[in-house]
N, C-alpha and C. Protein backbone atom coordinates (compact mmCIF):
# COMPACT_ATOMS: atom_id res chain seq x y z
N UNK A 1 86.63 152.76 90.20
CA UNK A 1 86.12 151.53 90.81
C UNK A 1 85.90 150.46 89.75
N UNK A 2 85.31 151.12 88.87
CA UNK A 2 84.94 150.02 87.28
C UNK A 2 86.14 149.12 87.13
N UNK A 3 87.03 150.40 86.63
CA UNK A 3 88.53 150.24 86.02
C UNK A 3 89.25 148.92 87.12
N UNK A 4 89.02 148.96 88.53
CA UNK A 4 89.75 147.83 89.21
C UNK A 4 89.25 147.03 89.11
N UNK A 5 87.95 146.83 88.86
CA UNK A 5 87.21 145.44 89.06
C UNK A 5 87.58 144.86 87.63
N UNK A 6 87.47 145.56 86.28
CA UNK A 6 88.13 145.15 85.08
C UNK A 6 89.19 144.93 85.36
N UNK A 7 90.23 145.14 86.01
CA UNK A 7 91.74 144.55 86.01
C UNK A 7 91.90 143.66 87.17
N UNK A 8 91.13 143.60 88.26
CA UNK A 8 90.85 142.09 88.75
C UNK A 8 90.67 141.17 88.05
N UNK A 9 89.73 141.39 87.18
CA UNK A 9 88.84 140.01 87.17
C UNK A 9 89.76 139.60 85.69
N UNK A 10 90.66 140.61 84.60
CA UNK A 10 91.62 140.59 83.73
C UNK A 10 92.79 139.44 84.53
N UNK A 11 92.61 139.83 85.96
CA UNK A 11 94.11 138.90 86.50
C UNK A 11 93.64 137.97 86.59
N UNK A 12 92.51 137.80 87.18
CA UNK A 12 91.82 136.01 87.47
C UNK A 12 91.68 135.36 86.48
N UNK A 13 91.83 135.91 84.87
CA UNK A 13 91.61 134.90 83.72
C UNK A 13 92.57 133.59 84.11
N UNK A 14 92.27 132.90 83.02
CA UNK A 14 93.38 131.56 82.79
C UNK A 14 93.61 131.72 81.38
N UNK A 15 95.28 131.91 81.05
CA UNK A 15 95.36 131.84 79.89
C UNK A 15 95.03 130.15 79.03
N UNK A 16 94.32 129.88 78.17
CA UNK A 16 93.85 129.30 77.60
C UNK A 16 94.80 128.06 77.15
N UNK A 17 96.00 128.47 76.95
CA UNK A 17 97.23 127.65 76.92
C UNK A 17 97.81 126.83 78.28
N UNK A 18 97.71 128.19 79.45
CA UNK A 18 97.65 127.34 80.56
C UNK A 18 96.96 126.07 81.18
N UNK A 19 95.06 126.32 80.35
CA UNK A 19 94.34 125.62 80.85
C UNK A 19 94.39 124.33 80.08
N UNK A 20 94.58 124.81 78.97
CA UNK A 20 95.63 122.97 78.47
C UNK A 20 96.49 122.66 78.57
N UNK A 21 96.98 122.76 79.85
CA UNK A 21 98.17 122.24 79.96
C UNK A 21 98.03 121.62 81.49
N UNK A 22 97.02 122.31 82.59
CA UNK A 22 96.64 122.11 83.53
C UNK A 22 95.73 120.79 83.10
N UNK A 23 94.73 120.86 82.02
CA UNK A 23 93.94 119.39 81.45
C UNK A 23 94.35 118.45 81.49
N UNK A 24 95.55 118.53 80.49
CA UNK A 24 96.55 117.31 80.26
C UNK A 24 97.13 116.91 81.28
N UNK A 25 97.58 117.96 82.47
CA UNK A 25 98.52 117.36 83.43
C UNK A 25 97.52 116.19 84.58
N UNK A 26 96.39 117.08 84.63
CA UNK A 26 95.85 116.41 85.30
C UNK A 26 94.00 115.98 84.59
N UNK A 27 94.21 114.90 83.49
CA UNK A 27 93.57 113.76 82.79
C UNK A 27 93.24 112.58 83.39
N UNK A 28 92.28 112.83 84.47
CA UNK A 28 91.91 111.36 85.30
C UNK A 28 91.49 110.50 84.17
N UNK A 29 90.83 110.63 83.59
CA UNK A 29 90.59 109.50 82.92
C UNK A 29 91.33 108.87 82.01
N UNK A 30 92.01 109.37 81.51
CA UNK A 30 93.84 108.66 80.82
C UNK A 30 94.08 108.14 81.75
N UNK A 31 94.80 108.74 82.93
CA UNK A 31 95.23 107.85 83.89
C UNK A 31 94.38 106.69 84.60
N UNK A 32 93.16 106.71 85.10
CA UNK A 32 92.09 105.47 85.38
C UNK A 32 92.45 104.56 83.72
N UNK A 33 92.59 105.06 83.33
CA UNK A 33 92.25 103.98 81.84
C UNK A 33 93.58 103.61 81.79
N UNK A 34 94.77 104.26 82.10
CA UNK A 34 96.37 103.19 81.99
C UNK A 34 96.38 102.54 83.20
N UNK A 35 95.84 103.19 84.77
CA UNK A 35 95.64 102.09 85.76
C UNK A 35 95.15 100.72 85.60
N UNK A 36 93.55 100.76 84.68
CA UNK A 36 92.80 99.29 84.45
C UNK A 36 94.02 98.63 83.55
N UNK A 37 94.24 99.51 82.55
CA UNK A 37 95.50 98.37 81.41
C UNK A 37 96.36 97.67 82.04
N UNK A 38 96.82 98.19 83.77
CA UNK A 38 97.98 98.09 83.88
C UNK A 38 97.43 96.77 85.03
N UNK A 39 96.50 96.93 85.56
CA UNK A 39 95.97 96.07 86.61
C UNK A 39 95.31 94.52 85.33
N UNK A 40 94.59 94.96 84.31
CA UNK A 40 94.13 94.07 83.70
C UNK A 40 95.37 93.00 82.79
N UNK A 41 96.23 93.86 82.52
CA UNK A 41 97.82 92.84 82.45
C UNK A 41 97.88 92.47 83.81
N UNK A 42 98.07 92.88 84.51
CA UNK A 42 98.90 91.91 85.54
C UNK A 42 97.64 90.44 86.24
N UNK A 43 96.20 91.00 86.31
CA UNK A 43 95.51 89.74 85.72
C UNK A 43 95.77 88.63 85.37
N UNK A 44 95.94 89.44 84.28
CA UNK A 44 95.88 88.13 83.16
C UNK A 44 96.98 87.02 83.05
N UNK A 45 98.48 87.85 83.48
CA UNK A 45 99.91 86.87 83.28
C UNK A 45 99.28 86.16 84.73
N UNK A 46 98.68 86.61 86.24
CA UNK A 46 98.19 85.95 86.60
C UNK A 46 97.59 84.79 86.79
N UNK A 47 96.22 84.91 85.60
CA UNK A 47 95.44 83.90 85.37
C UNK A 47 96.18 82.59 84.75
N UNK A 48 97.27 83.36 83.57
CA UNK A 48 98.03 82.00 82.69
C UNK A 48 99.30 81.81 83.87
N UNK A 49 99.78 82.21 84.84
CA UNK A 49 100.36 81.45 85.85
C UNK A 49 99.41 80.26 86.95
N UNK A 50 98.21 80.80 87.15
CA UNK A 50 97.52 79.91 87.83
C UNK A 50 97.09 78.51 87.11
N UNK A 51 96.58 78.87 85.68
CA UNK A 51 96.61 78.17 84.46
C UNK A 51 97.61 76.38 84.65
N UNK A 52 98.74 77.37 84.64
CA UNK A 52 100.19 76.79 84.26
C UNK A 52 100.44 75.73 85.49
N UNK A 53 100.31 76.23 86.98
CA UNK A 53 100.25 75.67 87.99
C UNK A 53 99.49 74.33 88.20
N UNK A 54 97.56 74.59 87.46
CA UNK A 54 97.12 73.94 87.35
C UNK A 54 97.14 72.42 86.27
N UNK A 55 97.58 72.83 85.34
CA UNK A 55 98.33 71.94 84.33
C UNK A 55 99.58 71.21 84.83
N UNK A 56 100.03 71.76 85.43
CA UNK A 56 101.50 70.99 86.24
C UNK A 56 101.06 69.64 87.05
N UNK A 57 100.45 70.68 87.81
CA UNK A 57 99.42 69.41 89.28
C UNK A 57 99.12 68.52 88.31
N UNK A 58 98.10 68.49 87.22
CA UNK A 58 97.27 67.72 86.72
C UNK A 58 98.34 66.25 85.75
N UNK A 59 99.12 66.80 85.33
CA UNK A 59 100.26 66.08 85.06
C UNK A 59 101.23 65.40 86.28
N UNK A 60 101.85 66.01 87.19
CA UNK A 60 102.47 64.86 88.51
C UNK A 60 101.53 64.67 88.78
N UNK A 61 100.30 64.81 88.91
CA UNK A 61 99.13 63.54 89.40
C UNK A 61 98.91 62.10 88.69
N UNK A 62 98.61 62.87 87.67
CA UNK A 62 98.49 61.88 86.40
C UNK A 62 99.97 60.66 86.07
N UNK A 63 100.88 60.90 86.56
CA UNK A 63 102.35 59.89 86.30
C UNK A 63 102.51 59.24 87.41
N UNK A 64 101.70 59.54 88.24
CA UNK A 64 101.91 58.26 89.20
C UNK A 64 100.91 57.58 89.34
C-alpha cells in the first residue's frame, strides 16, 4: 500500500525542467508588459497624429 502511494505521488511530480518551461510559456506578466508597450506605442503615434492634424487646422486657418 506504502509502495503505491510512493509511486503515485513519484508520477504526480513535475519535472523541474518541465516547470520552466510551463513558466516561461505561460509569463503573464511579460506578456501584460509587451501588451502596455504595444498599446502605449500605438498612443503615442496617435497623440503626434492628432498633434499633426491640429497644427494643420491651425495653419489653413491662419492663411486666410
Amino acid at each position: 500500500m506504502e509502495d503505491e502511494l510512493n509511486q503515485q505521488i513519484e508520477q504526480a511530480k513535475t519535472d523541474e525542467q518541465e516547470l520552466n518551461q510551463i513558466i516561461k510559456a505561460h509569463d503573464l506578466d511579460a506578456e501584460l508588459a509587451r501588451e502596455f508597450s504595444e498599446i502605449s506605442k500605438a498612443f503615442t503615434q496617435l497623440e503626434i497624429k492628432y498633434q499633426s492634424l491640429l497644427n494643420t487646422r491651425r495653419f489653413l486657418n491662419g492663411s486666410h
